[in-house]
Protein backbone atom coordinates (compact mmCIF):
# COMPACT_ATOMS: atom_id res chain seq x y z
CA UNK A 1 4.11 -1.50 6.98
CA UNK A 2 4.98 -2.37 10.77
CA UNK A 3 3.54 -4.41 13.53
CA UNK A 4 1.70 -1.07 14.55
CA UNK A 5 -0.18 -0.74 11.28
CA UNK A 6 -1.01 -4.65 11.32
CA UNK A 7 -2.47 -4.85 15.02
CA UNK A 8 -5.89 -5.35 15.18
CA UNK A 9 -6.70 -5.52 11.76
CA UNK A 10 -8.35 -8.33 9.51
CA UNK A 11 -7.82 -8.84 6.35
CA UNK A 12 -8.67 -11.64 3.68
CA UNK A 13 -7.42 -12.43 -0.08
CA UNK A 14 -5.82 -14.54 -1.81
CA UNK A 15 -2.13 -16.72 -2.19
CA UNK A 16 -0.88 -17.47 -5.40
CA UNK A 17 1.96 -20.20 -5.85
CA UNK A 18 3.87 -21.90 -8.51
CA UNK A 19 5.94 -24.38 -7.40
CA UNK A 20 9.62 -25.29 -7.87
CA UNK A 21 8.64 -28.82 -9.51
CA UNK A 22 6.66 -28.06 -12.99
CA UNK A 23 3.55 -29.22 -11.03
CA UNK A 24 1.59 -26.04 -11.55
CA UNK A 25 -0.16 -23.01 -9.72
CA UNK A 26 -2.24 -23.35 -6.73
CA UNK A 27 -4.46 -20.96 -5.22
CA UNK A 28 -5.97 -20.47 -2.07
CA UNK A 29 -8.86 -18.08 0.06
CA UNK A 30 -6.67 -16.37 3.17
CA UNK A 31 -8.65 -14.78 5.70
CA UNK A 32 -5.90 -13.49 8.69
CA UNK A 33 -6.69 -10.45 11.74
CA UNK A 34 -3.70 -9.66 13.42
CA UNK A 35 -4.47 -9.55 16.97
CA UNK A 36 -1.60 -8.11 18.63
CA UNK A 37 1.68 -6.52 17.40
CA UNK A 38 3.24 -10.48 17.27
CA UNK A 39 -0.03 -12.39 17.12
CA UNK A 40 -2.46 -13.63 14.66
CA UNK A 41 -4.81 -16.02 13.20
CA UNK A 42 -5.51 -17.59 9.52
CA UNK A 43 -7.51 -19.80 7.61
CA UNK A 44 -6.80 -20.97 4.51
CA UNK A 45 -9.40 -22.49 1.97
CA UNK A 46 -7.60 -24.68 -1.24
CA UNK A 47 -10.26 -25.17 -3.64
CA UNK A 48 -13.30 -27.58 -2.68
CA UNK A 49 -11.34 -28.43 0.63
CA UNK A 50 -12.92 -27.35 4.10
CA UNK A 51 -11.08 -24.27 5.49
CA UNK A 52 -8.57 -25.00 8.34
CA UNK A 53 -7.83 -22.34 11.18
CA UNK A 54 -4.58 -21.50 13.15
CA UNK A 55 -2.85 -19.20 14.91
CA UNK A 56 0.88 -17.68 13.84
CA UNK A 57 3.60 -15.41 15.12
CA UNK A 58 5.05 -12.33 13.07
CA UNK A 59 7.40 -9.49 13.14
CA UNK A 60 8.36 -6.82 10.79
CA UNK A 61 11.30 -5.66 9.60
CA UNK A 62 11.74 -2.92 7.20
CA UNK A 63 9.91 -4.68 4.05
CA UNK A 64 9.77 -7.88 5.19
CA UNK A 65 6.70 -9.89 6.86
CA UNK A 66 7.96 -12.44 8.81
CA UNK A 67 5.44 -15.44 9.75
CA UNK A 68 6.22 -18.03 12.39
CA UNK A 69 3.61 -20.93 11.87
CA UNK A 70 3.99 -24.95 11.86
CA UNK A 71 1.12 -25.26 8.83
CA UNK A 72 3.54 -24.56 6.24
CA UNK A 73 1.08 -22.30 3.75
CA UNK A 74 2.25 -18.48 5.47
CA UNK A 75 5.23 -19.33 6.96
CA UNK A 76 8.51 -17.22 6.16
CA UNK A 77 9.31 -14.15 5.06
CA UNK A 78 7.25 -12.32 2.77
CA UNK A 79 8.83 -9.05 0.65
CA UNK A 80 6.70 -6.01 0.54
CA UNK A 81 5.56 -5.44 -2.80
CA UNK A 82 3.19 -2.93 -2.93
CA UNK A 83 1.24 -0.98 0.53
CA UNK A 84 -1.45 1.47 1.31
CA UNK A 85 -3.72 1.89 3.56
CA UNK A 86 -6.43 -0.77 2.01
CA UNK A 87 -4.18 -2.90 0.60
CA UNK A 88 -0.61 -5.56 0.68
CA UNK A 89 1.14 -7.48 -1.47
CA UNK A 90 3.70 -9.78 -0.63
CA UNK A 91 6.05 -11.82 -1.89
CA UNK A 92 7.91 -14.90 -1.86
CA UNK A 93 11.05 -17.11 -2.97
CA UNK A 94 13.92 -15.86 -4.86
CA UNK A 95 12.61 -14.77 -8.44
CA UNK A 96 15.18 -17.24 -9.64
CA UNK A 97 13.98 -18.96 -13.29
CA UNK A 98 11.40 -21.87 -12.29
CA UNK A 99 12.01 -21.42 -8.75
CA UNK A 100 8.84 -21.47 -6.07
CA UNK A 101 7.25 -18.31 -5.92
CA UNK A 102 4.27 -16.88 -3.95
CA UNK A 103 2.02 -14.07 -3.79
CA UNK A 104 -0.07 -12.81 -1.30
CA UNK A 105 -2.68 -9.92 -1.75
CA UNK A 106 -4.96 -9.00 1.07
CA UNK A 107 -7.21 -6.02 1.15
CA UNK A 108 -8.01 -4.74 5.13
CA UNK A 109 -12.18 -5.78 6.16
CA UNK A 110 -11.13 -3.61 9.78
């Protein structure tokens, strides 16, 4: 995966997260096209909640997705799990015992 591969693409999904705190798993709808080789655009859809739309910043390096966005739901850096053509999975948080963990899989529309 690099910026390259990512520019001008769209993909959608979903995130997968267990938090640190015993509260449970949450799941959300992720739509994202990377416009450029540093710029992007999301939504995010939790449940029966409305969608919500906005832009973000990323970079590559090696295996790791790095997202720059105020929301809070995409940003950091995500760990390249698994990558083909059609498909990404990423990862996130430290794999420690009951720590927060995410996981992001997204399969390319264009």
């Amino acid at each position: 995966m690099n910026t390259r591969s990512l520019e001008q693409s769209q993909w959608s999904g979903t995130l997968n997260e267990t938090d640190a705190w015993g509260n449970g798993e949450y799941t959300a709808e992720i739509g994202m096209i990377f416009y450029s080789e540093s710029k992007g655009r999301c939504s995010v859809k939790r449940g029966d909640e409305s969608p919500f739309e906005y832009d973000f910043e990323y970079s590559v390096d090696a295996k790791i997705l790095i997202i720059h966005e105020k929301k809070g739901d995409l940003d950091g850096h995500w760990l390249l799990i698994q990558s083909d053509k059609d498909k990404i999975v990423l990862e996130k948080g430290t794999g420690g015992d009951g720590a927060y963990k995410g996981v992001l899989t997204l399969k390319r529309n264009y």
